[in-house]
C-alpha atoms as a PDB file:
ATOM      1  CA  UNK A   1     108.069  64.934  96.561  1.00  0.00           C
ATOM      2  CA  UNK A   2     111.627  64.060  96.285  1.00  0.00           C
ATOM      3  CA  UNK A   3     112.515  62.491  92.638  1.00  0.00           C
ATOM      4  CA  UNK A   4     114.219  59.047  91.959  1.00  0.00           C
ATOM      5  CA  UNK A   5     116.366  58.053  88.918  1.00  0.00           C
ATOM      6  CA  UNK A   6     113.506  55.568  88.738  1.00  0.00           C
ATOM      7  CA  UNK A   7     110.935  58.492  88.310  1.00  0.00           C
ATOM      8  CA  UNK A   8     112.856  60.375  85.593  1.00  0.00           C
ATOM      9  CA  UNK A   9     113.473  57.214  83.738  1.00  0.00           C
ATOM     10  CA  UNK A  10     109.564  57.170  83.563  1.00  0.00           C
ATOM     11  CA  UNK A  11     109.474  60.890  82.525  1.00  0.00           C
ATOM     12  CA  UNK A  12     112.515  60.198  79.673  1.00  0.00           C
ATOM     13  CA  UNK A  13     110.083  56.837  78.241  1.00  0.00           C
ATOM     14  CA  UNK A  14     107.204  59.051  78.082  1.00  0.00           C
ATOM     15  CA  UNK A  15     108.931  61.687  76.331  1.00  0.00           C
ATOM     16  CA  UNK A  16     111.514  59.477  73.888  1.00  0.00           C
ATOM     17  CA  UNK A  17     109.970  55.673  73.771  1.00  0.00           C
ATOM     18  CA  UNK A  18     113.325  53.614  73.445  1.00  0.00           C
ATOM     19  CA  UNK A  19     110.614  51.355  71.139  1.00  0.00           C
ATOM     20  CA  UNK A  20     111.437  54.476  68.321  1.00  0.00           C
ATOM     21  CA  UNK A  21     114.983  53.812  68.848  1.00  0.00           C
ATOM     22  CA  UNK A  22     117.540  51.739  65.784  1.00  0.00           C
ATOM     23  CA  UNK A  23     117.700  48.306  65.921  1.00  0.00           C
ATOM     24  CA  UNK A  24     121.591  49.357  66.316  1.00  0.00           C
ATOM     25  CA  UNK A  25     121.109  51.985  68.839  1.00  0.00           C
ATOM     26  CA  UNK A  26     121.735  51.966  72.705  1.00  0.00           C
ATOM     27  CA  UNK A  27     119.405  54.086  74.315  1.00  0.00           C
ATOM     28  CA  UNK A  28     118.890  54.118  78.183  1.00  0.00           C
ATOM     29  CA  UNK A  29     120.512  53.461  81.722  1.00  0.00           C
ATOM     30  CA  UNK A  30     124.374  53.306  81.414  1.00  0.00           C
ATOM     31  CA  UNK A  31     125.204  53.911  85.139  1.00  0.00           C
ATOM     32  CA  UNK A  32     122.716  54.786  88.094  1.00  0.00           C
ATOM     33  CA  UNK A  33     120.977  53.566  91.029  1.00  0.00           C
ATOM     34  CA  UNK A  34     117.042  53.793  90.548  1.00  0.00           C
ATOM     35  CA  UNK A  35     116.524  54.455  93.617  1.00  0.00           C
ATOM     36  CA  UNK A  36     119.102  57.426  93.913  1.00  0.00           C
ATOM     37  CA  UNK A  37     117.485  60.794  94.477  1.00  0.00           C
ATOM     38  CA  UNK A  38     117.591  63.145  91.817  1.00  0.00           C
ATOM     39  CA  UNK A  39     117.883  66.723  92.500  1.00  0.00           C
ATOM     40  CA  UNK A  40     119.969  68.084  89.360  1.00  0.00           C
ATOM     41  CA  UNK A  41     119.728  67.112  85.482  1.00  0.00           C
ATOM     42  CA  UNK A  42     122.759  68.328  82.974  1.00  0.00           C
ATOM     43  CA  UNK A  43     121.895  67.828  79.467  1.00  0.00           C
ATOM     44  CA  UNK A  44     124.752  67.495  76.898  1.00  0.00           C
ATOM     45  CA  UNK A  45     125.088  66.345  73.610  1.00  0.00           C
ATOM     46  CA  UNK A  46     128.385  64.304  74.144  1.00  0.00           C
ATOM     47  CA  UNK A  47     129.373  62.277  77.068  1.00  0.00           C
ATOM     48  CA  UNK A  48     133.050  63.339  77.361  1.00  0.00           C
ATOM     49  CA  UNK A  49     136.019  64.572  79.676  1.00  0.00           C
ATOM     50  CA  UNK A  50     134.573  67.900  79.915  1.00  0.00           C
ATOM     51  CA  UNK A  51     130.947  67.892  79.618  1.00  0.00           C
ATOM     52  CA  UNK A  52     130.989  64.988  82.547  1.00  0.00           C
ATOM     53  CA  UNK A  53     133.988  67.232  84.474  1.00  0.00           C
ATOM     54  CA  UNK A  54     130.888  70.217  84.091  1.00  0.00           C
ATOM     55  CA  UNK A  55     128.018  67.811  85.383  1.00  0.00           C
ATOM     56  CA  UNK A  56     130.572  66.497  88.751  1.00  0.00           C
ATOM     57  CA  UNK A  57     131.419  70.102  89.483  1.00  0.00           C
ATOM     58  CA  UNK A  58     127.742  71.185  89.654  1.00  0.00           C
ATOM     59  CA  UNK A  59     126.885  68.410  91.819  1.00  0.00           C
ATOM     60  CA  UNK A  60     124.669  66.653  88.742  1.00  0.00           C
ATOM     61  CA  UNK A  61     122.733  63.677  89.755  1.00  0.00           C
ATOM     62  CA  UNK A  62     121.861  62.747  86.445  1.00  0.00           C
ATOM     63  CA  UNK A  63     123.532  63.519  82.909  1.00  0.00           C
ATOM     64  CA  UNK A  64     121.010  62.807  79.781  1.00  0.00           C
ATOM     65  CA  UNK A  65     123.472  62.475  76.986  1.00  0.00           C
ATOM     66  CA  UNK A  66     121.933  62.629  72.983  1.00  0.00           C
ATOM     67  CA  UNK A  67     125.105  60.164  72.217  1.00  0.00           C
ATOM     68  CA  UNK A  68     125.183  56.683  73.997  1.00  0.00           C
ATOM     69  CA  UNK A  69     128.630  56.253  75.758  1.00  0.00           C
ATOM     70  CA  UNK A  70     128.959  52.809  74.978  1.00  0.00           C
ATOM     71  CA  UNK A  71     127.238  52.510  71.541  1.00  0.00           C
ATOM     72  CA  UNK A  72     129.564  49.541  70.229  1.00  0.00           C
ATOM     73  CA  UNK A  73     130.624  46.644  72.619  1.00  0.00           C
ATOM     74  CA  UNK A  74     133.478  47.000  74.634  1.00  0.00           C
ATOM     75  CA  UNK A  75     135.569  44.287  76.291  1.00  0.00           C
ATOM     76  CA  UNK A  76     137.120  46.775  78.895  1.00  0.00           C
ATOM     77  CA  UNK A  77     136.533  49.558  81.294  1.00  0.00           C
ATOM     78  CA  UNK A  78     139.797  49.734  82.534  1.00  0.00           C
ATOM     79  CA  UNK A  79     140.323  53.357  83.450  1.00  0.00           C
ATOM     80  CA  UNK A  80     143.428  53.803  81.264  1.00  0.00           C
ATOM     81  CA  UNK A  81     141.187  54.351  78.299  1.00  0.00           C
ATOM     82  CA  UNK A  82     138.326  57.124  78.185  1.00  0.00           C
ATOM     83  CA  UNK A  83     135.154  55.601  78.275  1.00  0.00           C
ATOM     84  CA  UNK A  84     136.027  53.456  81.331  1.00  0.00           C
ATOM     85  CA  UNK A  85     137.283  56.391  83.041  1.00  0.00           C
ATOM     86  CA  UNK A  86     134.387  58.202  82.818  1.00  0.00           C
ATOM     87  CA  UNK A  87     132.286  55.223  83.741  1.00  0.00           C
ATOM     88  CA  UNK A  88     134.195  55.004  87.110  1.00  0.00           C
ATOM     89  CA  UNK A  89     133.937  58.703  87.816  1.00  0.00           C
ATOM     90  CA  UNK A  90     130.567  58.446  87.188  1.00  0.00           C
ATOM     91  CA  UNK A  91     130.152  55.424  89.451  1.00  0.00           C
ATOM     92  CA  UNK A  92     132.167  56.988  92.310  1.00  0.00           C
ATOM     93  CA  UNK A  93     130.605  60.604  92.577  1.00  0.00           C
ATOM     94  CA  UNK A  94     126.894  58.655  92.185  1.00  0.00           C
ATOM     95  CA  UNK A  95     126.035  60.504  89.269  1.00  0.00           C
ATOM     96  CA  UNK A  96     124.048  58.841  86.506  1.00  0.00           C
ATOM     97  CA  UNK A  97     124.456  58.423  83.137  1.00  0.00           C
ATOM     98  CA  UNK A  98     121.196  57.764  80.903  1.00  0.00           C
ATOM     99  CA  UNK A  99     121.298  58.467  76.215  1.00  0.00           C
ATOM    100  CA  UNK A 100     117.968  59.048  74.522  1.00  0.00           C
ATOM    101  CA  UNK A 101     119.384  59.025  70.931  1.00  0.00           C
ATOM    102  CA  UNK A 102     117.492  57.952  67.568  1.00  0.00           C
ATOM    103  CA  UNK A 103     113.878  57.454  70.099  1.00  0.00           C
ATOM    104  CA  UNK A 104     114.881  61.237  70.371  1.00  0.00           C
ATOM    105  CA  UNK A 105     115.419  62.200  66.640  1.00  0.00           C
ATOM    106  CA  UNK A 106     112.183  60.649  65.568  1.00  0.00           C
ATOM    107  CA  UNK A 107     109.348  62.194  67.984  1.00  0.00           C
ATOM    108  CA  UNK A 108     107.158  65.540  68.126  1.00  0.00           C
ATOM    109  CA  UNK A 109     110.206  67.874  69.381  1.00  0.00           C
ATOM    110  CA  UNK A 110     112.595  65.370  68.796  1.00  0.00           C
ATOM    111  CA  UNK A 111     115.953  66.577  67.017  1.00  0.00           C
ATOM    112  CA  UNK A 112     114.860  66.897  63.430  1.00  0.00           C
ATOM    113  CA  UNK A 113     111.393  68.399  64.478  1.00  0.00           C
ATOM    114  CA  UNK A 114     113.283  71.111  66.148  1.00  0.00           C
ATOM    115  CA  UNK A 115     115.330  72.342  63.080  1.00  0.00           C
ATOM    116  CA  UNK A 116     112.508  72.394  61.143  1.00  0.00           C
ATOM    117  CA  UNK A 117     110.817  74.512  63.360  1.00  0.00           C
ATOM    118  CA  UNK A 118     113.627  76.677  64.191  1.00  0.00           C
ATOM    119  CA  UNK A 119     114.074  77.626  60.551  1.00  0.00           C
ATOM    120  CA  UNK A 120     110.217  77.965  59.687  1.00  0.00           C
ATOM    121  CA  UNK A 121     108.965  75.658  57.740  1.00  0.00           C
ATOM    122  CA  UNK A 122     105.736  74.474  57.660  1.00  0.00           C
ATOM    123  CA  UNK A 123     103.660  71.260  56.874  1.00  0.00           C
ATOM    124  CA  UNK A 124     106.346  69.698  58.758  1.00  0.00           C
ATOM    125  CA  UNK A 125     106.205  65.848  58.146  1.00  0.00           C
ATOM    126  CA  UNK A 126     108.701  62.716  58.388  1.00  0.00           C
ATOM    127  CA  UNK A 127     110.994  61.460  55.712  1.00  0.00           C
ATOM    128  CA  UNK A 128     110.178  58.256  56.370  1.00  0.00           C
ATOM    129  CA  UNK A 129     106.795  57.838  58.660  1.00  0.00           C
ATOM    130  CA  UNK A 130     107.235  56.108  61.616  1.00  0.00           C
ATOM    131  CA  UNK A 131     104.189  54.367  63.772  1.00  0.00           C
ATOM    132  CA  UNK A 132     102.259  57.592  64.865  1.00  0.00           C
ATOM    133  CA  UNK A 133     101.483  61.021  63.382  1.00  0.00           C
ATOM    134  CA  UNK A 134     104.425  63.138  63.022  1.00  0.00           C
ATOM    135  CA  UNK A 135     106.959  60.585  64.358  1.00  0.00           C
ATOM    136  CA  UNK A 136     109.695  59.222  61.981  1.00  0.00           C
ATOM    137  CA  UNK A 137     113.082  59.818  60.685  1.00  0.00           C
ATOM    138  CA  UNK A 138     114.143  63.320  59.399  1.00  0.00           C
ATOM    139  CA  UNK A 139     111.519  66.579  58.476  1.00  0.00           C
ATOM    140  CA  UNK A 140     110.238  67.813  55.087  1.00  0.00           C
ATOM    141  CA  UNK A 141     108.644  71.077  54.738  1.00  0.00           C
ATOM    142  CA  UNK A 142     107.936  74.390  52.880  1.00  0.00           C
ATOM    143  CA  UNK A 143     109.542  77.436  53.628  1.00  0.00           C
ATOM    144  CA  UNK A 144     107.205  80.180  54.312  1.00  0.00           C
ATOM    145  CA  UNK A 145     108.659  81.822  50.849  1.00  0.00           C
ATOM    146  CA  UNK A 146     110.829  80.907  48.353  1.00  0.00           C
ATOM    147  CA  UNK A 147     114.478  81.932  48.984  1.00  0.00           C
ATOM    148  CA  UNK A 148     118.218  81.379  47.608  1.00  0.00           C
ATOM    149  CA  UNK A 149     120.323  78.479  48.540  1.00  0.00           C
ATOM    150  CA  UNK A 150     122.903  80.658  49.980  1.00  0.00           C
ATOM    151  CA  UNK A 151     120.260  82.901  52.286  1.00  0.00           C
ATOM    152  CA  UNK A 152     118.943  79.744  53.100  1.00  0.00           C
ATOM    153  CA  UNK A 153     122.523  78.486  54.155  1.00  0.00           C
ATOM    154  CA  UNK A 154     123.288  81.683  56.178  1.00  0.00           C
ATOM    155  CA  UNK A 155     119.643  81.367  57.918  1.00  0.00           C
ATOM    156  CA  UNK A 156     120.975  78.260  59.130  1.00  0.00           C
ATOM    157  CA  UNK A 157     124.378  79.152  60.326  1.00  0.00           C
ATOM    158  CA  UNK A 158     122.443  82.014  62.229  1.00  0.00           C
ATOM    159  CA  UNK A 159     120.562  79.499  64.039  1.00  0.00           C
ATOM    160  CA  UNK A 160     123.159  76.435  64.903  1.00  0.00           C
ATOM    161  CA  UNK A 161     126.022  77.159  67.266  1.00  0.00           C
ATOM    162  CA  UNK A 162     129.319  78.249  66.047  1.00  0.00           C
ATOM    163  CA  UNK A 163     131.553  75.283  64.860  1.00  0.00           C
ATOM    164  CA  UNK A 164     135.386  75.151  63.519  1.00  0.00           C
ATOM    165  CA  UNK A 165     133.787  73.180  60.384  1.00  0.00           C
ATOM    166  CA  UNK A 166     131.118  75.305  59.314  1.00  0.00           C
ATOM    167  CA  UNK A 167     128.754  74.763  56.894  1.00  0.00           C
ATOM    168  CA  UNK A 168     128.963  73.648  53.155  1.00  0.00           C
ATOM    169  CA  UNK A 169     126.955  73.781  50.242  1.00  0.00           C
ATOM    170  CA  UNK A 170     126.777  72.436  47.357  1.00  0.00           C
ATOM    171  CA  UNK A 171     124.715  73.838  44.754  1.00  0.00           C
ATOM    172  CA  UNK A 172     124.515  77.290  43.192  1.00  0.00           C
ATOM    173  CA  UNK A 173     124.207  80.308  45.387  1.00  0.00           C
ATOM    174  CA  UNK A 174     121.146  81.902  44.271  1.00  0.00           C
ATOM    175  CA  UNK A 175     119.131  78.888  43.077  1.00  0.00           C
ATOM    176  CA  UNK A 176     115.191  79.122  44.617  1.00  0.00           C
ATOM    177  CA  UNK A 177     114.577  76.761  47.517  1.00  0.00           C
ATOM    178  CA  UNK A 178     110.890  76.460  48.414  1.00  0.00           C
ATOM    179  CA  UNK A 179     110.849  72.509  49.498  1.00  0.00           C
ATOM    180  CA  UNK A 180     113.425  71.421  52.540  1.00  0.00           C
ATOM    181  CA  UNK A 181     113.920  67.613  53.942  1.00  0.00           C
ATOM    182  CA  UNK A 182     116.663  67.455  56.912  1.00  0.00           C
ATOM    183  CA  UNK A 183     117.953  64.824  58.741  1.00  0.00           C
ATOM    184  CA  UNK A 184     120.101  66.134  62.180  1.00  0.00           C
ATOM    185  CA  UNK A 185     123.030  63.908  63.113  1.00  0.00           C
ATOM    186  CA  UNK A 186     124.204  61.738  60.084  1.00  0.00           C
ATOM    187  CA  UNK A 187     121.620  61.859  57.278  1.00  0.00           C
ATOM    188  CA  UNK A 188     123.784  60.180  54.054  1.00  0.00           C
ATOM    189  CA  UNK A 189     121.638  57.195  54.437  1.00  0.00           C
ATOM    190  CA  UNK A 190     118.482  58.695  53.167  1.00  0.00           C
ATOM    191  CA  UNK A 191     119.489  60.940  50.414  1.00  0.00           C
ATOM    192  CA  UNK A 192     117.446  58.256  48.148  1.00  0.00           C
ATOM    193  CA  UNK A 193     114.380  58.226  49.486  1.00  0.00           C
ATOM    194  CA  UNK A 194     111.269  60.027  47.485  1.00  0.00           C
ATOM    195  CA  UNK A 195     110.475  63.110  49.939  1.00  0.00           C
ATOM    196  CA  UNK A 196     114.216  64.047  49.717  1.00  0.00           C
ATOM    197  CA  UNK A 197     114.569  63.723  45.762  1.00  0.00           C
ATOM    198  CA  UNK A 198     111.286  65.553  45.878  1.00  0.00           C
ATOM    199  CA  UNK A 199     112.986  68.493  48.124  1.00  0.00           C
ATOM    200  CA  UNK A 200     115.162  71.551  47.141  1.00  0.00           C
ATOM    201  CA  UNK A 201     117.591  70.774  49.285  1.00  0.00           C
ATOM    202  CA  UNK A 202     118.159  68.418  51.932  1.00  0.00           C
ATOM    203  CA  UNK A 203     120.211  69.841  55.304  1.00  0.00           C
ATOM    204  CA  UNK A 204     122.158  67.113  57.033  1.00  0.00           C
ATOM    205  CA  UNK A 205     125.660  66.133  58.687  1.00  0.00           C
ATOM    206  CA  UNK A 206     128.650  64.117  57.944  1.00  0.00           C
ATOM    207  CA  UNK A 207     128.075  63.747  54.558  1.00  0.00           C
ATOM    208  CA  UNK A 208     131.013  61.871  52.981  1.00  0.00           C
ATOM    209  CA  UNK A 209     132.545  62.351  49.379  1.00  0.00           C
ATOM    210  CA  UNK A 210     130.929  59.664  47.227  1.00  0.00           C
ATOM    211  CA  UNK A 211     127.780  59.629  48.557  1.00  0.00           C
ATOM    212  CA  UNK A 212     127.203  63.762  48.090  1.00  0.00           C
ATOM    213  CA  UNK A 213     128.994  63.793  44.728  1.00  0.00           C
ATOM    214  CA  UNK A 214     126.491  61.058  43.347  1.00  0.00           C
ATOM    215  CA  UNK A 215     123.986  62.779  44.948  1.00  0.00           C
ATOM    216  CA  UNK A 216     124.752  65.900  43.356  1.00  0.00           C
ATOM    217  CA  UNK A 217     125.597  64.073  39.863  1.00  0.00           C
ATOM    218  CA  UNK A 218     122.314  62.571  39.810  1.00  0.00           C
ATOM    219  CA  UNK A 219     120.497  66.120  40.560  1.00  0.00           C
ATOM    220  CA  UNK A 220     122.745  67.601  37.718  1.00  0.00           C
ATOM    221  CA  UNK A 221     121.057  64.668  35.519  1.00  0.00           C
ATOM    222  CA  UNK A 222     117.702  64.297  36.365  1.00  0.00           C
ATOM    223  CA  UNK A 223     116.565  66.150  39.089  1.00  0.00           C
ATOM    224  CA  UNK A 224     117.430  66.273  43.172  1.00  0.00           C
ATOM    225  CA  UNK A 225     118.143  68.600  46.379  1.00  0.00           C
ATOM    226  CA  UNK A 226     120.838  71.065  46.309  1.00  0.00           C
ATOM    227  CA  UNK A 227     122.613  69.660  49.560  1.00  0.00           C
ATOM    228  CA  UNK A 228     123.859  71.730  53.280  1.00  0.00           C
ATOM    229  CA  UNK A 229     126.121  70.092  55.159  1.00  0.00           C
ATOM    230  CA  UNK A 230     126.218  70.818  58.776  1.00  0.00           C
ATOM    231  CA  UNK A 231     127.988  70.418  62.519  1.00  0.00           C
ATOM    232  CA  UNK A 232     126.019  66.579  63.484  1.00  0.00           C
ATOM    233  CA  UNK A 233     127.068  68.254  66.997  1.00  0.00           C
ATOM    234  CA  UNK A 234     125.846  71.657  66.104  1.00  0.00           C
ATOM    235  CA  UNK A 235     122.345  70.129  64.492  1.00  0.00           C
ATOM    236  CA  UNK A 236     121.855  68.073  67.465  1.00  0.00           C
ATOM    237  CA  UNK A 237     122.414  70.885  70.684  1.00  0.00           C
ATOM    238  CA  UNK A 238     119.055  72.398  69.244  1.00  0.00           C
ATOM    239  CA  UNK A 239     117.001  69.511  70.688  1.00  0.00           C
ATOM    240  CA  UNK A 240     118.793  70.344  74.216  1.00  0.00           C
ATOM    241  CA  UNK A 241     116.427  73.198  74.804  1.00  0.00           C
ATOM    242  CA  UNK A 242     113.269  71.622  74.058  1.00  0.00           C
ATOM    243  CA  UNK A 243     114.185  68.478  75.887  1.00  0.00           C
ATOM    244  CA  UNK A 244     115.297  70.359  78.613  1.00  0.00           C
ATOM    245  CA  UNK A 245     111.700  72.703  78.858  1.00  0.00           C
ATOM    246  CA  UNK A 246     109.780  69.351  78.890  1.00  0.00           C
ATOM    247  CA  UNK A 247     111.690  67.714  81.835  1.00  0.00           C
ATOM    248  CA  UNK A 248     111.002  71.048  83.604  1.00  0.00           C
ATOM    249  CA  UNK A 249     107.890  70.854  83.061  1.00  0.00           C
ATOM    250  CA  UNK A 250     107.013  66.646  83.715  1.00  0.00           C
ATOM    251  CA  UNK A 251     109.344  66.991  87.301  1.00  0.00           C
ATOM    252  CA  UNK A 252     108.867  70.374  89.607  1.00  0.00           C
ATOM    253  CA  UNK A 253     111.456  70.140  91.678  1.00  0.00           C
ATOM    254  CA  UNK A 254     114.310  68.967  89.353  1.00  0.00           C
ATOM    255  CA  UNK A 255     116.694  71.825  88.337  1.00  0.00           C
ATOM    256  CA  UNK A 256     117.399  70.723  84.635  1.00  0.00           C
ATOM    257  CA  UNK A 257     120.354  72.737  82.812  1.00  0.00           C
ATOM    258  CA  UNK A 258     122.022  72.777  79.621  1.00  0.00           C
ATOM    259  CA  UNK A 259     125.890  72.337  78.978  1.00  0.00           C
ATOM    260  CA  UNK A 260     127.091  74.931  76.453  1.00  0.00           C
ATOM    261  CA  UNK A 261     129.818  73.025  75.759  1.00  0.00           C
ATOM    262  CA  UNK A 262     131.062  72.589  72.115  1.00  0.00           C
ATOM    263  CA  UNK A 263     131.736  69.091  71.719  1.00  0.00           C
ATOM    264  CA  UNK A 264     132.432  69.025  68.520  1.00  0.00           C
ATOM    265  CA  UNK A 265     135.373  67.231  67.357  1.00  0.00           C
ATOM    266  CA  UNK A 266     137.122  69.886  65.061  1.00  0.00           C
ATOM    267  CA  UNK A 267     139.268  73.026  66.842  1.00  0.00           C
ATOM    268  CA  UNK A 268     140.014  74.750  63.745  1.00  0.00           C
ATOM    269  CA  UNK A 269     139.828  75.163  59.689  1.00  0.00           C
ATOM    270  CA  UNK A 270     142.563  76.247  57.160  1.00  0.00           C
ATOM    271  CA  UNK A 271     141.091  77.342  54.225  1.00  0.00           C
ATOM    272  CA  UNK A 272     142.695  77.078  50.926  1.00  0.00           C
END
C-alpha cells in the first residue's frame, strides 16, 4: 500500500521517540503535508543548499535531516536569507522536511551506539542512562584489546568520512587505551561525568580550547581520558546507514537513500 508522510512519521516515532529528545532540541515535522504520498526518502546529515538541491533533483518526497533546520527561533523566512529559501523550495516542489536529532543520538542504533560499534567495543553502555536499557547520552566500552592512542586515532579516521579538519589528539601517542566513552556531535558538556573520567579516552567533536585544556590539565594531575577530537559532521553520517536499513525495513515500498554529501563546514587546512 501506498505510504503517507503520516505513516513514516509513525515509523520515525517508533524508531527515535521525540520524548528522548533535549529540552532545547527541535525534533520533527518542519514542512509536509501528512497526507502527501511518500515514494522516496533522502537522508542527510545537514539541511542545506546542496543536500536539499540533491533531494529536489531525485524527486525526494521526504528529506530526514540529523540537524533541525530551524533549531533557534526565527522571526523571518523571507527568501533572501538561507533557511527561508530552502523552506519555500521545499514548500513549492512538495517535498518534506522532518529532523530526528538528540531522540536519535540516545537510542539502540542511535548515533553514539553506532561508533561504538563501528570501532568494536564491547559492553557498550550510556554515559549517562537514560529511561530504558541501553538508551542515553554518549557510549562507554572496552576495546576488544588494549591498543595505543595513536592506532586508536588512525582506527577512527579509517572509519569516519574524510574531512578538511581531521582529527586531533591530545595525549601521548603510544599511551594504552583499553576503556573508551564517546559522545558524536558536540560532547564538551560531559567531559565531567564519572564513566568518562573513568575512560582512557573519550572521542567527541567540537571541543573548544578551555574546556579540553582543563580537561587535559586535570588528567595530567589526577587522573582522566586522553581526548580525540573529531568531524561532529563526520561522527554523525555513521548513523545515516543504520537509520536508513531500518526505514527499509519498517516501509516496503519506500526507496530510502543516503546523501554522500560532505556537509561539513571546513574546505581546507594549512598546517603550520
Amino acid at each position: 500500500m501506498p505510504q503517507t508522510l503520516a505513516d513514516v512519521l509513525d515509523v520515525i516515532e517508533r524508531l527515535w521517540p521525540q520524548a528522548g529528545a533535549e529540552g532545547w532540541d527541535a525534533p520533527g515535522v518542519v514542512v509536509g503535508d501528512p497526507a502527501a504520498q511518500v515514494t522516496r526518502v533522502r537522508l542527510v546529515v545537514d539541511a542545506v543548499a546542496a543536500t536539499i538541491d540533491e533531494a529536489l533533483e531525485t524527486k525526494t518526497d521526504l528529506v530526514l535531516s540529523h540537524h533541525p533546520l530551524l533549531l533557534r527561533g526565527v522571526s523571518s523566512v523571507a527568501e533572501d536569507r538561507y533557511k527561508g529559501l530552502l523552506v519555500a523550495r521545499l514548500i513549492r516542489a512538495g517535498c518534506a522536511l522532518v529532523t530526528a536529532h538528540t531522540n536519535a543520538d540516545v537510542v539502540p542504533d542511535g548515533v553514539s551506539d553506532v561508533i561504538a560499534q563501528r570501532i568494536g567495543l564491547s559492553g557498550i553502555r550510556p554515559i549517562v542512562a537514560g529511561a530504558t536499557d541501553r538508551s542515553g547520552v554518549g557510549r562507554v566500552g572496552t576495546l576488544p584489546e588494549p591498543t595505543g592512542l595513536g592506532a586508536l586515532a588512525r582506527r577512527i579516521a579509517d572509519i569516519l568520512p574524510p574531512t578538511a579538519s581531521g582529527i586531533r589528539v591530545s595525549g601521548e601517542f603510544a599511551q594504552p587505551v583499553t576503556t573508551v566513552s564517546l559522545c558524536g556531535g558536540a560532547g564538551d558538556a560531559y567531559l565531567r561525568e564519572p564513566a568518562v573520567l573513568a575512560s582512557d579516552v573519550y572521542i567527541t567533536s567540537d571541543l573548544r580550547h578551555h574546556p579540553a585544556s582543563e580537561a587535559r590539565e586535570q588528567a595530567l594531575l589526577g587522573g582522566g581520558p586522553a581526548l580525540i577530537d573529531v568531524s561532529h559532521w563526520a561522527s554523525e553520517w555513521l548513523w545515516l546507514d543504520v537509520a536508513a536499513r531500518q526505514l527499509r525495513a519498517a516501509l516496503p515500498g519506500v526507496e530510502v537513500t543516503i546523501s554522500e554529501l560532505r556537509t561539513d563546514p571546513w574546505d581546507f587546512a594549512i598546517m603550520q
